[in-house]
N, C-alpha and C. Protein backbone atom coordinates (compact mmCIF):
# COMPACT_ATOMS: atom_id res chain seq x y z
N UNK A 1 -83.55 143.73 -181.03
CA UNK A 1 -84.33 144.95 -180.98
C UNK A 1 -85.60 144.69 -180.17
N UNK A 2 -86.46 145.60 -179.45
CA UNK A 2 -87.18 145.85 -178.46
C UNK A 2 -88.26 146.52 -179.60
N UNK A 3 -89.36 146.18 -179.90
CA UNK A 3 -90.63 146.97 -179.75
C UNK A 3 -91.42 147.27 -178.61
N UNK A 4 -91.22 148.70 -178.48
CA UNK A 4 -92.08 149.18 -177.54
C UNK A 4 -93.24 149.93 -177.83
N UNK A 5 -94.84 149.32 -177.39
CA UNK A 5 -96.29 149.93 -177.64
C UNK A 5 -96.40 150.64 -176.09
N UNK A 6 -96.29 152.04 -176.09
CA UNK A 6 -96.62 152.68 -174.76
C UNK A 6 -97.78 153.56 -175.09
N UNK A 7 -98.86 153.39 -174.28
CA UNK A 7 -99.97 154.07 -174.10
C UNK A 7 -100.32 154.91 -173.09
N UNK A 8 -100.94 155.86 -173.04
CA UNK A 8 -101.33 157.12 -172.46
C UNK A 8 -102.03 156.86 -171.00
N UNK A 9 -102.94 155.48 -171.61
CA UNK A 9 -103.90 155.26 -170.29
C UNK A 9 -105.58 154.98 -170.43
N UNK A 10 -105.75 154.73 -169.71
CA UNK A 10 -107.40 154.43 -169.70
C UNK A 10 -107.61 153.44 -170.97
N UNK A 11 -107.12 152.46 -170.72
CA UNK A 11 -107.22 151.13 -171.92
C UNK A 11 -108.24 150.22 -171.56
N UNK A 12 -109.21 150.45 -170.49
CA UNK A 12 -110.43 149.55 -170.38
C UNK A 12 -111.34 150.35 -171.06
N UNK A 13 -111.54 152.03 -171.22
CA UNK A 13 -111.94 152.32 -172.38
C UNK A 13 -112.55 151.64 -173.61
N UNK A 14 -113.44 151.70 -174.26
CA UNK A 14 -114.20 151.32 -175.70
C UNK A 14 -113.70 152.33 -177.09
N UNK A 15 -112.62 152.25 -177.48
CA UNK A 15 -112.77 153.44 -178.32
C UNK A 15 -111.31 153.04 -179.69
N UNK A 16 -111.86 153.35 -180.50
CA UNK A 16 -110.91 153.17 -181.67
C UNK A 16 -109.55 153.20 -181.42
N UNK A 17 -109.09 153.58 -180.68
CA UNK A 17 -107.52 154.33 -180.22
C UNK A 17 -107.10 152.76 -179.61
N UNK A 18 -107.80 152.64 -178.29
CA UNK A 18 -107.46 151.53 -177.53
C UNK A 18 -107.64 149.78 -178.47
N UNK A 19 -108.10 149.83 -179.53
CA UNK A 19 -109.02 148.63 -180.37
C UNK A 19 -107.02 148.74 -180.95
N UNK A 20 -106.94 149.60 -181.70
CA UNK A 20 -105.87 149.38 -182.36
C UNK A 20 -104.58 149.06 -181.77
N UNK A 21 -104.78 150.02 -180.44
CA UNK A 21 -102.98 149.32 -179.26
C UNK A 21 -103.10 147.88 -179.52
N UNK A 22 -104.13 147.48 -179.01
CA UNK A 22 -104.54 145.88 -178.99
C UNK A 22 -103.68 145.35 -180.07
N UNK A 23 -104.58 145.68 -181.43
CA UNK A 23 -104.44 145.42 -182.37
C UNK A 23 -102.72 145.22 -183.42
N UNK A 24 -102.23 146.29 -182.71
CA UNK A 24 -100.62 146.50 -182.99
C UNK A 24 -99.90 145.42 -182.01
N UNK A 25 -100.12 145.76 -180.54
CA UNK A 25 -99.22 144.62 -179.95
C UNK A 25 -99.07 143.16 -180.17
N UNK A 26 -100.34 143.02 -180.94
CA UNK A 26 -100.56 141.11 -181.37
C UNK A 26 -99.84 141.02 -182.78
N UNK A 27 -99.28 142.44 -183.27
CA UNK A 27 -98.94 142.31 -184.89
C UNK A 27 -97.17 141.14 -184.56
N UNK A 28 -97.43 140.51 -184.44
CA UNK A 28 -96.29 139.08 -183.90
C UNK A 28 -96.59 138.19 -185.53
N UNK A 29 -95.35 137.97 -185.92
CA UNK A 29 -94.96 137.13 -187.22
C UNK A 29 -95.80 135.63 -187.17
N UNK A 30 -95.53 134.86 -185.79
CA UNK A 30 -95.94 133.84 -185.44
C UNK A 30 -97.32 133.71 -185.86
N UNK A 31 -98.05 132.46 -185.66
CA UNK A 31 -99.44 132.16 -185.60
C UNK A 31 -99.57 132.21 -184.23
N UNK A 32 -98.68 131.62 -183.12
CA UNK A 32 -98.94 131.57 -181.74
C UNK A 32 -98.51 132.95 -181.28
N UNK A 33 -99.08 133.09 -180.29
CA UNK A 33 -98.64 134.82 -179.65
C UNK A 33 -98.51 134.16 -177.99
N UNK A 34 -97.58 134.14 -177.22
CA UNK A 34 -97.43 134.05 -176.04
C UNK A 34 -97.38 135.44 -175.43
N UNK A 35 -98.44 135.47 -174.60
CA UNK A 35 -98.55 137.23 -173.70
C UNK A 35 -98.74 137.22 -172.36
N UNK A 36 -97.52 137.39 -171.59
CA UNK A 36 -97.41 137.54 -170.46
C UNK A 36 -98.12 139.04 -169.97
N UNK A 37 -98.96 138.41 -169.01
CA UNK A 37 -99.69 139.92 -168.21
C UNK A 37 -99.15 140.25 -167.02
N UNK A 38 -98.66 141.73 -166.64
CA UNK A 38 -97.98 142.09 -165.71
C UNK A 38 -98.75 142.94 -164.94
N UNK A 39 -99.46 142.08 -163.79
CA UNK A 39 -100.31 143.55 -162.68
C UNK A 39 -99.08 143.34 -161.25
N UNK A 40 -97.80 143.30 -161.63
CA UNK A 40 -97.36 143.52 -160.36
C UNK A 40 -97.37 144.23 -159.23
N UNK A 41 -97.69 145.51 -159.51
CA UNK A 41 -97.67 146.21 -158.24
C UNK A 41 -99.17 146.35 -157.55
N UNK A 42 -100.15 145.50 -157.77
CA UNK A 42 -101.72 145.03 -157.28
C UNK A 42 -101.43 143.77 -156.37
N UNK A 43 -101.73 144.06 -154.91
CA UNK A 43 -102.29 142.38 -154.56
C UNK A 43 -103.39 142.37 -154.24
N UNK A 44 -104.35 142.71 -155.26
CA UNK A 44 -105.61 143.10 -155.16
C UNK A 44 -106.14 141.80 -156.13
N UNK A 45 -106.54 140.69 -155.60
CA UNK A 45 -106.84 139.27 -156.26
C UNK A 45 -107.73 139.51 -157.34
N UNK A 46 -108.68 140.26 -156.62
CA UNK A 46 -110.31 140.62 -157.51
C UNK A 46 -109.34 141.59 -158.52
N UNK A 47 -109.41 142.52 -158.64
CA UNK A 47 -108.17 143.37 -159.69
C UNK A 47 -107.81 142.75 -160.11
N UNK A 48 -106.84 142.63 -159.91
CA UNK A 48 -105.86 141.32 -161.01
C UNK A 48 -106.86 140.59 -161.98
N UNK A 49 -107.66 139.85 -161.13
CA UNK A 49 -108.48 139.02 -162.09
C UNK A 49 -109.40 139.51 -163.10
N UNK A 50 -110.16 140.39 -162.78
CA UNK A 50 -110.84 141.44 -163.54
C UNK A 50 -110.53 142.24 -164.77
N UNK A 51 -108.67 142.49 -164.45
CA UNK A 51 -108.31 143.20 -165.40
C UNK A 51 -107.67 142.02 -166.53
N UNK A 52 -107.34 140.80 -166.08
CA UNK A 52 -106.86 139.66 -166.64
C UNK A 52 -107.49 139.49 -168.11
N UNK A 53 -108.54 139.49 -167.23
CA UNK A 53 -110.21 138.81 -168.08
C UNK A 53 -110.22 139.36 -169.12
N UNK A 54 -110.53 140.97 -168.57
CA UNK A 54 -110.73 142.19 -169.67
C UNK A 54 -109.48 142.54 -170.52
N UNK A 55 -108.42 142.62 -170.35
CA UNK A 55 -107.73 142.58 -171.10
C UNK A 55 -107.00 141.55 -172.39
N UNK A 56 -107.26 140.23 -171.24
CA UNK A 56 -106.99 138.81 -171.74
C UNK A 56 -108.00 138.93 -173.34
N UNK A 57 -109.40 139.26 -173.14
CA UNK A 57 -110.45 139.05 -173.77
C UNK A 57 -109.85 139.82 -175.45
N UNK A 58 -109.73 141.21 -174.80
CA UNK A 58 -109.69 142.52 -175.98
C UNK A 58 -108.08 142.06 -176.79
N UNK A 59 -107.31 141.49 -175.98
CA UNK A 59 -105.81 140.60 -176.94
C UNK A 59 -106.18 139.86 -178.04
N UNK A 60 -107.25 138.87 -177.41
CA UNK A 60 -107.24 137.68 -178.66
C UNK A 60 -108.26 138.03 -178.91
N UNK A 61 -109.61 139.11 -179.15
CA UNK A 61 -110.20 139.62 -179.92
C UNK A 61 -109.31 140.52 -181.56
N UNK A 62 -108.72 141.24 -180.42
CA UNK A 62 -107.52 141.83 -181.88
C UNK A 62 -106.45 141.04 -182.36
N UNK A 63 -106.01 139.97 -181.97
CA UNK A 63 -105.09 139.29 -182.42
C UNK A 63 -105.11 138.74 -183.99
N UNK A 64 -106.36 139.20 -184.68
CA UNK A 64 -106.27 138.67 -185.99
C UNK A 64 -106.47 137.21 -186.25
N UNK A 65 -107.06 136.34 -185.66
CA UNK A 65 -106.98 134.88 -185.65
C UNK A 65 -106.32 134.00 -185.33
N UNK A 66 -105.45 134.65 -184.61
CA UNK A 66 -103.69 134.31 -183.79
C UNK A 66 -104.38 133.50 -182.94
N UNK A 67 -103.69 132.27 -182.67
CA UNK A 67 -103.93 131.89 -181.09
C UNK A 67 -102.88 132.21 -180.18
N UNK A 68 -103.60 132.81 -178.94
CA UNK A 68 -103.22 133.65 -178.03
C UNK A 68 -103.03 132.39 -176.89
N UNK A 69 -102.04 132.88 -176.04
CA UNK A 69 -101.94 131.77 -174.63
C UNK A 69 -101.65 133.04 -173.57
N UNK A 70 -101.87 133.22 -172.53
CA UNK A 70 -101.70 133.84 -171.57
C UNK A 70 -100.98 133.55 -170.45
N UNK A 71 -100.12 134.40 -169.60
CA UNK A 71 -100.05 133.61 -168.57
C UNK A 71 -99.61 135.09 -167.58
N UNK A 72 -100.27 134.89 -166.30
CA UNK A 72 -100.08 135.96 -165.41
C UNK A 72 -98.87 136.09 -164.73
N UNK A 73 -97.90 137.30 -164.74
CA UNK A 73 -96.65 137.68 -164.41
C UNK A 73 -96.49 137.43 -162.64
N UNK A 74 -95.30 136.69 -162.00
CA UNK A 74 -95.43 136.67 -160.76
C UNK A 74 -93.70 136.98 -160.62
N UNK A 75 -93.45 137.88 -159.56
CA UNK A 75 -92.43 137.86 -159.23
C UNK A 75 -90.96 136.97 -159.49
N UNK A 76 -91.53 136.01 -158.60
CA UNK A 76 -90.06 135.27 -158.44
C UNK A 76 -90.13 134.20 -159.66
N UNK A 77 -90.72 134.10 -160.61
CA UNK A 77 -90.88 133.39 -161.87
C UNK A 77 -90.50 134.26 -163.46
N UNK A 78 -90.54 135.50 -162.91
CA UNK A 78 -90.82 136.57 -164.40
C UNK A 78 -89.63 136.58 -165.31
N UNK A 79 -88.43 136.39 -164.97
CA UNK A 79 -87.17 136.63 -165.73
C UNK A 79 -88.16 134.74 -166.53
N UNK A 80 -87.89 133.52 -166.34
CA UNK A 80 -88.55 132.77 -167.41
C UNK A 80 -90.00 132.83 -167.80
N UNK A 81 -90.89 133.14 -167.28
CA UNK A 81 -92.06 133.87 -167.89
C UNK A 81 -91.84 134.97 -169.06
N UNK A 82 -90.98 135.88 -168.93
CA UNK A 82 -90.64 136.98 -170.11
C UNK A 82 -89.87 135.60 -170.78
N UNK A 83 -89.07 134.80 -170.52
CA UNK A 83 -88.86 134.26 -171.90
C UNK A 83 -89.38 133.31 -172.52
N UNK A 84 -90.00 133.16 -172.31
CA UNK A 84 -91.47 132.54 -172.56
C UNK A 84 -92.59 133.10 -173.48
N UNK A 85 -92.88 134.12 -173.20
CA UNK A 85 -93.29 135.45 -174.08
C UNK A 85 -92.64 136.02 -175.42
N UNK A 86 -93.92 136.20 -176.63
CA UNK A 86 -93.62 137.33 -177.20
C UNK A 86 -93.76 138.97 -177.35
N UNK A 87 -95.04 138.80 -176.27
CA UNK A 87 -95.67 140.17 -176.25
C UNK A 87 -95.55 140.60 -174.58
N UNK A 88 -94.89 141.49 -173.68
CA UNK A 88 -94.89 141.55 -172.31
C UNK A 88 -96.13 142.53 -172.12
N UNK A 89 -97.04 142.42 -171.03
CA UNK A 89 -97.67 143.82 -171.48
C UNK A 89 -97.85 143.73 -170.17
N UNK A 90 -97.60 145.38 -169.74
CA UNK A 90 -97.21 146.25 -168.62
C UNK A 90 -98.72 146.79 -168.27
N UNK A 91 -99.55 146.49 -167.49
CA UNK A 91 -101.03 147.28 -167.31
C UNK A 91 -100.66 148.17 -166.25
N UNK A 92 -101.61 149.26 -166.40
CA UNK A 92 -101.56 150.83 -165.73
C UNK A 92 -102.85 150.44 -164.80
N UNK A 93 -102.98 151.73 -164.33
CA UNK A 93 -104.34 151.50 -162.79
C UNK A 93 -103.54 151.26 -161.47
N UNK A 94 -102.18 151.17 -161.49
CA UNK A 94 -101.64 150.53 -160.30
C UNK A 94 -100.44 151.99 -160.12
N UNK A 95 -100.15 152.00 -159.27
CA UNK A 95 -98.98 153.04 -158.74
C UNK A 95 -97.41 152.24 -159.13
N UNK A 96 -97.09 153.18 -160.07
CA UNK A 96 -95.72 153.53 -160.34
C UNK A 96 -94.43 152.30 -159.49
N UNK A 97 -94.08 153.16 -158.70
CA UNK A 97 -93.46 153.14 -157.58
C UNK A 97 -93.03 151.50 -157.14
N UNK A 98 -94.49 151.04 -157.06
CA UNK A 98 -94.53 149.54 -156.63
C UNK A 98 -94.35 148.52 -157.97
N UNK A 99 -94.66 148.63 -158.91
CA UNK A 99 -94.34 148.54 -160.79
C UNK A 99 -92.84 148.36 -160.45
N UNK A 100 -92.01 149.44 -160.36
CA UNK A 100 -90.76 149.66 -160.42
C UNK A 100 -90.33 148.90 -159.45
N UNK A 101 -90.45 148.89 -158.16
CA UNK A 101 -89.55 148.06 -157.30
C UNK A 101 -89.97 146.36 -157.83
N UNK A 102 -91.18 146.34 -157.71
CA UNK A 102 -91.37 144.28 -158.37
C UNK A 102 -89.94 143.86 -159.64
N UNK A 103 -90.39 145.16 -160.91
CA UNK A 103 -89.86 144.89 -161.67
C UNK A 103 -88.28 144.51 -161.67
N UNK A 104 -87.44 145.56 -160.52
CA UNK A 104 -86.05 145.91 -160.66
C UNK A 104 -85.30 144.48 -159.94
N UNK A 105 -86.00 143.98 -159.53
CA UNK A 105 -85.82 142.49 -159.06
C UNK A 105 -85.35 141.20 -159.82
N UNK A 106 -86.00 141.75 -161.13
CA UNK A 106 -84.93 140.78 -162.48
C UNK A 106 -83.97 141.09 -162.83
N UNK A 107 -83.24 140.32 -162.86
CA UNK A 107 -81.94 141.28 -163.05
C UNK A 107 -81.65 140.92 -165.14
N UNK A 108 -80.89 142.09 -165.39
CA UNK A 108 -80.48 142.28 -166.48
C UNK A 108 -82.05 142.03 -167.47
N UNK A 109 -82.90 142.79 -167.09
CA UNK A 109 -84.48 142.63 -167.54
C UNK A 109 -84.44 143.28 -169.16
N UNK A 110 -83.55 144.44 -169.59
CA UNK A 110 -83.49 144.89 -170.66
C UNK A 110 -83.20 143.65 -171.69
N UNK A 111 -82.19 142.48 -171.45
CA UNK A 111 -81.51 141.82 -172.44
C UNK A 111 -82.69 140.86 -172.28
N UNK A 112 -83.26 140.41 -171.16
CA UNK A 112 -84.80 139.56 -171.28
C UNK A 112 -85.96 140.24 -172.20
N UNK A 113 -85.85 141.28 -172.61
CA UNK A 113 -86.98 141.98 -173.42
C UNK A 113 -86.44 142.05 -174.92
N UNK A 114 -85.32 141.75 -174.97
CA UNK A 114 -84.47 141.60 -176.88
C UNK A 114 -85.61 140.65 -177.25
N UNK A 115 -86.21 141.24 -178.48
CA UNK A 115 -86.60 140.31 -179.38
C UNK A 115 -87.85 140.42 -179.37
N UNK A 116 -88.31 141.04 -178.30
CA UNK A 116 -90.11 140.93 -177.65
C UNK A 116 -90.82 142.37 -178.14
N UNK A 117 -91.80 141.86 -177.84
CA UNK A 117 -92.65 143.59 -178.25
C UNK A 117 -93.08 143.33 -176.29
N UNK A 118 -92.58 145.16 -176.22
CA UNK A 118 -92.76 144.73 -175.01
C UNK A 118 -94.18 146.55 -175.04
N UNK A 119 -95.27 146.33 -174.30
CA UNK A 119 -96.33 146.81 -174.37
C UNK A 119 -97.22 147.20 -173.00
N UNK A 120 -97.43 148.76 -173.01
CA UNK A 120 -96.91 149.32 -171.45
C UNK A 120 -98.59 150.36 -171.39
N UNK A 121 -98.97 150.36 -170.62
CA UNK A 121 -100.38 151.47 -170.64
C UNK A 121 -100.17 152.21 -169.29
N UNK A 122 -100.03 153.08 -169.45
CA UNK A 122 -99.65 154.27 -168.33
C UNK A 122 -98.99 153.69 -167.13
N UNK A 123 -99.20 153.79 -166.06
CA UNK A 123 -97.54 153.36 -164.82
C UNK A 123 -96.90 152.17 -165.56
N UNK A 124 -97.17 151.29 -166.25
CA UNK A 124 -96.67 150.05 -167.46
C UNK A 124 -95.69 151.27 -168.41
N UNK A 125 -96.29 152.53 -169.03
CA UNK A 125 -95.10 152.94 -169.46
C UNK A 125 -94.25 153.84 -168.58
N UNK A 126 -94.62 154.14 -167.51
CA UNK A 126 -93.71 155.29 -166.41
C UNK A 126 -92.71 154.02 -166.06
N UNK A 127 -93.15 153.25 -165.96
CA UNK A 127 -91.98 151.99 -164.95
C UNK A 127 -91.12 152.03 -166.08
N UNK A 128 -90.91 151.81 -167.25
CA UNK A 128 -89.96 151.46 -168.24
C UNK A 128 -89.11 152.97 -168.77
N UNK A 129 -89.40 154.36 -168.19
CA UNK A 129 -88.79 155.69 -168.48
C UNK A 129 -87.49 155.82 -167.38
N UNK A 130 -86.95 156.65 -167.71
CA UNK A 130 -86.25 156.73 -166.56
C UNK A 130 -86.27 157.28 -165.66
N UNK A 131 -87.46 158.59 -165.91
CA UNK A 131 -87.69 159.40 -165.16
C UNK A 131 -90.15 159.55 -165.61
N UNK A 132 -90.50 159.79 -164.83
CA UNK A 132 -92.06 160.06 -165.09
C UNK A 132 -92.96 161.31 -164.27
N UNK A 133 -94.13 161.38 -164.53
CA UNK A 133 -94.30 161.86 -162.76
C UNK A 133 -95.25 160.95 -162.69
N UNK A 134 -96.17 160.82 -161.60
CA UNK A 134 -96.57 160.07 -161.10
C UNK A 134 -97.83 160.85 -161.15
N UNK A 135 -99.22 160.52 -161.47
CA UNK A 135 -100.19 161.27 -161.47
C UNK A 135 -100.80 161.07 -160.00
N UNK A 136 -100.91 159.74 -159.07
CA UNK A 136 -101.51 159.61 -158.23
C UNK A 136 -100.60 160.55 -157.25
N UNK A 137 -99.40 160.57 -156.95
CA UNK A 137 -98.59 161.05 -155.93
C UNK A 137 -98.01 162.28 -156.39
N UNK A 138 -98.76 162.59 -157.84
CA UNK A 138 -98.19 164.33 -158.19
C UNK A 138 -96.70 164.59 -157.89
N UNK A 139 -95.77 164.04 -158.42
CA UNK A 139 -94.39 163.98 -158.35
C UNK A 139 -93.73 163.48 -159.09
N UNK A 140 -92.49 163.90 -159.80
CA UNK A 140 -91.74 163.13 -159.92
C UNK A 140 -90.78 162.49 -159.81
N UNK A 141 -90.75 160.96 -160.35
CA UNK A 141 -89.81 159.40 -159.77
C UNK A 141 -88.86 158.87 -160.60
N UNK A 142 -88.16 158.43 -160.48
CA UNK A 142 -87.29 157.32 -161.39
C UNK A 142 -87.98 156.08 -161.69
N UNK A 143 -88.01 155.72 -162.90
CA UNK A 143 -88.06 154.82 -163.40
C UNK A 143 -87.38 153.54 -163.72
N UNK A 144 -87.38 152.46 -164.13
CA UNK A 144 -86.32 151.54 -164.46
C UNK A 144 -84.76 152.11 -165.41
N UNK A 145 -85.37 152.61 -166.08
CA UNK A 145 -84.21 153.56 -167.21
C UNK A 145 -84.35 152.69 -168.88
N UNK A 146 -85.12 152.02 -168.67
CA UNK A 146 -85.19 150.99 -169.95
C UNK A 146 -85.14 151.23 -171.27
N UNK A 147 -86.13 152.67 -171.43
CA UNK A 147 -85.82 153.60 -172.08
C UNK A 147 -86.01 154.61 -171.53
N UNK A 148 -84.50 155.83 -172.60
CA UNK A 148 -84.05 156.80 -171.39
C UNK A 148 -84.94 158.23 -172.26
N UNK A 149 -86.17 158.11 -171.35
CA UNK A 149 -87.23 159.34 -171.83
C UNK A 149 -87.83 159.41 -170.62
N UNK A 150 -88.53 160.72 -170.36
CA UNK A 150 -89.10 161.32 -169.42
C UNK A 150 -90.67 160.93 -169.85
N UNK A 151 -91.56 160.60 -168.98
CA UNK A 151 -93.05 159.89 -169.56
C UNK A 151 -94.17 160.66 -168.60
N UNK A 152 -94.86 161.52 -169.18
CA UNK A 152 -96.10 162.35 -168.84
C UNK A 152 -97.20 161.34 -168.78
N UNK A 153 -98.04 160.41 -168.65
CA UNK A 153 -99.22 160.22 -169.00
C UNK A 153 -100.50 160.18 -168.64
N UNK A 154 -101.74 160.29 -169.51
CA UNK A 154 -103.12 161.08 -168.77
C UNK A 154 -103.00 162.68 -168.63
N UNK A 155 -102.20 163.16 -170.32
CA UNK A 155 -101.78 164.24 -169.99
C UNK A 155 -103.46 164.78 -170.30
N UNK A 156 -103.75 166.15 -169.98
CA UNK A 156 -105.23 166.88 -170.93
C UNK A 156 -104.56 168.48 -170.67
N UNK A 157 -105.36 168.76 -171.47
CA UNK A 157 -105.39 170.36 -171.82
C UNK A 157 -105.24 171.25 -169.88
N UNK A 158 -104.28 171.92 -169.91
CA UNK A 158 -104.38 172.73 -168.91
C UNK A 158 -103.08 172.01 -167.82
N UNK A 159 -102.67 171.01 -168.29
CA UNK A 159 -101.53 170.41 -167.42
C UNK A 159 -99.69 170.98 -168.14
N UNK A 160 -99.75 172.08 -168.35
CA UNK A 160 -98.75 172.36 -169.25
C UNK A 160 -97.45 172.51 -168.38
N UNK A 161 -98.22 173.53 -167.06
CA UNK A 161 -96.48 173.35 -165.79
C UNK A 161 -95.98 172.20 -165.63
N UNK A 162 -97.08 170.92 -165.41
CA UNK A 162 -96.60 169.87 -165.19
C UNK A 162 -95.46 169.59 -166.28
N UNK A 163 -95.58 169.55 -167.79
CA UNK A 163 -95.02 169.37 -168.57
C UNK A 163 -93.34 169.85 -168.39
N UNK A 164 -94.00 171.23 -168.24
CA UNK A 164 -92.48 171.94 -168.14
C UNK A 164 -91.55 171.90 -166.91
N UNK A 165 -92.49 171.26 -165.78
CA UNK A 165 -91.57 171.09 -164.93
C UNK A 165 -91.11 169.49 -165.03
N UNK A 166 -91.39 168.61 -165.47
CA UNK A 166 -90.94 167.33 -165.70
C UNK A 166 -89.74 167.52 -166.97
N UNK A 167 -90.25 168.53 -168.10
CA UNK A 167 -89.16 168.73 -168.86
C UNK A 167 -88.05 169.28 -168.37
N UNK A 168 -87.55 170.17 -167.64
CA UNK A 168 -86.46 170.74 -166.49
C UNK A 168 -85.99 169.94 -165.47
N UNK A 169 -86.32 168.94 -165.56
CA UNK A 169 -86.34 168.02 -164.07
C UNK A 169 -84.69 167.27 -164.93
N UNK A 170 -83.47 167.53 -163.87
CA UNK A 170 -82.65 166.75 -163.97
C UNK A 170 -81.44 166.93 -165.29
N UNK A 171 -81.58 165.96 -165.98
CA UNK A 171 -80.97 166.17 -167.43
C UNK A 171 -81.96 165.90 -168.70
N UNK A 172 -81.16 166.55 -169.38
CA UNK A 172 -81.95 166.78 -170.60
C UNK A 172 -82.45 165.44 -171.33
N UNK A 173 -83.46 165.10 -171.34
CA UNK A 173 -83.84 163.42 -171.90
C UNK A 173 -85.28 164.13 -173.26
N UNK A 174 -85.64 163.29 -174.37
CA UNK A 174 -86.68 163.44 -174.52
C UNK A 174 -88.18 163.50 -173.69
N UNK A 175 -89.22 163.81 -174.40
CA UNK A 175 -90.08 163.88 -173.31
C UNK A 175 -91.35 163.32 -173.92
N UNK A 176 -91.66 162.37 -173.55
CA UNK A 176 -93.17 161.71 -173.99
C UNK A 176 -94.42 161.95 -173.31
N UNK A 177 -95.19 162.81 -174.04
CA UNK A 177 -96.16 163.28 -173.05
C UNK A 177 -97.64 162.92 -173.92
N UNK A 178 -98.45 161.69 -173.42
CA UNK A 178 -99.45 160.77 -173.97
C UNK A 178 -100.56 160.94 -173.41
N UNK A 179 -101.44 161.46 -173.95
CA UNK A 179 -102.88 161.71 -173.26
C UNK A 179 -103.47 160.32 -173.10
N UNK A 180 -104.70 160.42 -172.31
CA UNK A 180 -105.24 159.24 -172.46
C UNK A 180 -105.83 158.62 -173.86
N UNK A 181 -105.52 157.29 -174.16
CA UNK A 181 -105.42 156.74 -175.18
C UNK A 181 -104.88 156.29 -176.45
N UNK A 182 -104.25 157.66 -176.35
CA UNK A 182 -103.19 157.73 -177.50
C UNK A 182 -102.22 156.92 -177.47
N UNK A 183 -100.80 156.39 -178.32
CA UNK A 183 -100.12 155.99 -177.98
C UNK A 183 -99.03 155.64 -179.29
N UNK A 184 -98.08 155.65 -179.02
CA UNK A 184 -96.77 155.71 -180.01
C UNK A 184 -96.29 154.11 -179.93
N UNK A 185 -95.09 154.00 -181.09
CA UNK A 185 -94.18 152.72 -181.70
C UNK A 185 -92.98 153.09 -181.21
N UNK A 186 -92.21 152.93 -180.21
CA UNK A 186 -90.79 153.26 -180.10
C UNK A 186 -89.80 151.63 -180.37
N UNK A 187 -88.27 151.68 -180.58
CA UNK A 187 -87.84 150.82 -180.92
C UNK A 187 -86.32 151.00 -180.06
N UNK A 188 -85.53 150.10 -179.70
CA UNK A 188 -84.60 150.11 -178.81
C UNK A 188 -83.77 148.86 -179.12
């Protein structure tokens, strides 16, 4: 089984909502927590590193007294990096599109995620839907298919066509539509 933590977005945020994603994705049985960080679709060095830091930091702050180990996701290494890992976590800020093509490069990546909590913050959860839209490119894309739901996120008040036209889009799938911060427990 797959735990999946997908979030809405804006997780560099300060705010109760984002304290607890944290807080849930480290909920790992172990004392050790291995957490692979995924900024694949950035080759933005300074980025990457920045968000490393900051995110690296707010993990083993919420981890509960866990010791945390890190290690940054790279392409042609990631199928044993994910197994390596208990916690995968998918960071948002980056475009969709490029998420999805890095990712689709592992092959049989679903049966590499059995067992893991795998943990996604906006294009982190569009890459893992099968279908999303894309907020930067106002469209919508295919996703990996990892799980088979349609993924809104950074939804706010007044984006409702969007909704309904992502809900009409194609075949009938559920539809996850996550404002910023918020964020659900799905299981697979």
């Amino acid at each position: 089984m797959i735990k999946f933590i997908l979030h809405g977005g804006n997780l560099g945020d300060n705010n109760k909502d984002n304290y607890s994603f944290f807080n849930e994705s480290t909920r790992i049985k172990s004392k050790d927590v291995n957490i692979l960080m995924c900024y694949l679709s950035s080759e933005d060095e300074n980025i990457i590193s920045d968000k490393f830091r900051r995110h690296s930091s707010k993990f083993k702050r919420f981890a509960g007294g866990k010791s945390t180990h890190f290690k940054l996701a790279e392409v042609d290494k990631f199928s044993d990096q994910v197994k390596w890992s208990d916690l995968v976590y998918l960071a948002g800020g980056f475009e969709t599109s490029d998420f999805v093509e890095k990712m689709s490069v592992t092959k049989n990546l679903e049966l590499l995620f059995e067992g893991k909590v795998v943990a996604g913050s906006s294009a982190g959860v569009n890459c893992l839907a099968k279908y999303y839209y894309g907020n930067t490119i106002q469209r919508i894309e295919s996703g990996l298919g990892i799980i088979n739901i349609k993924t809104y996120c950074h939804y706010k008040p007044g984006d409702e066509k969007i909704v309904e036209r992502l809900a009409s889009y194609k075949e009938k799938l559920p539809l996850l539509v996550l404002p910023n911060y918020k964020w659900i427990v799905m299981y697979k």
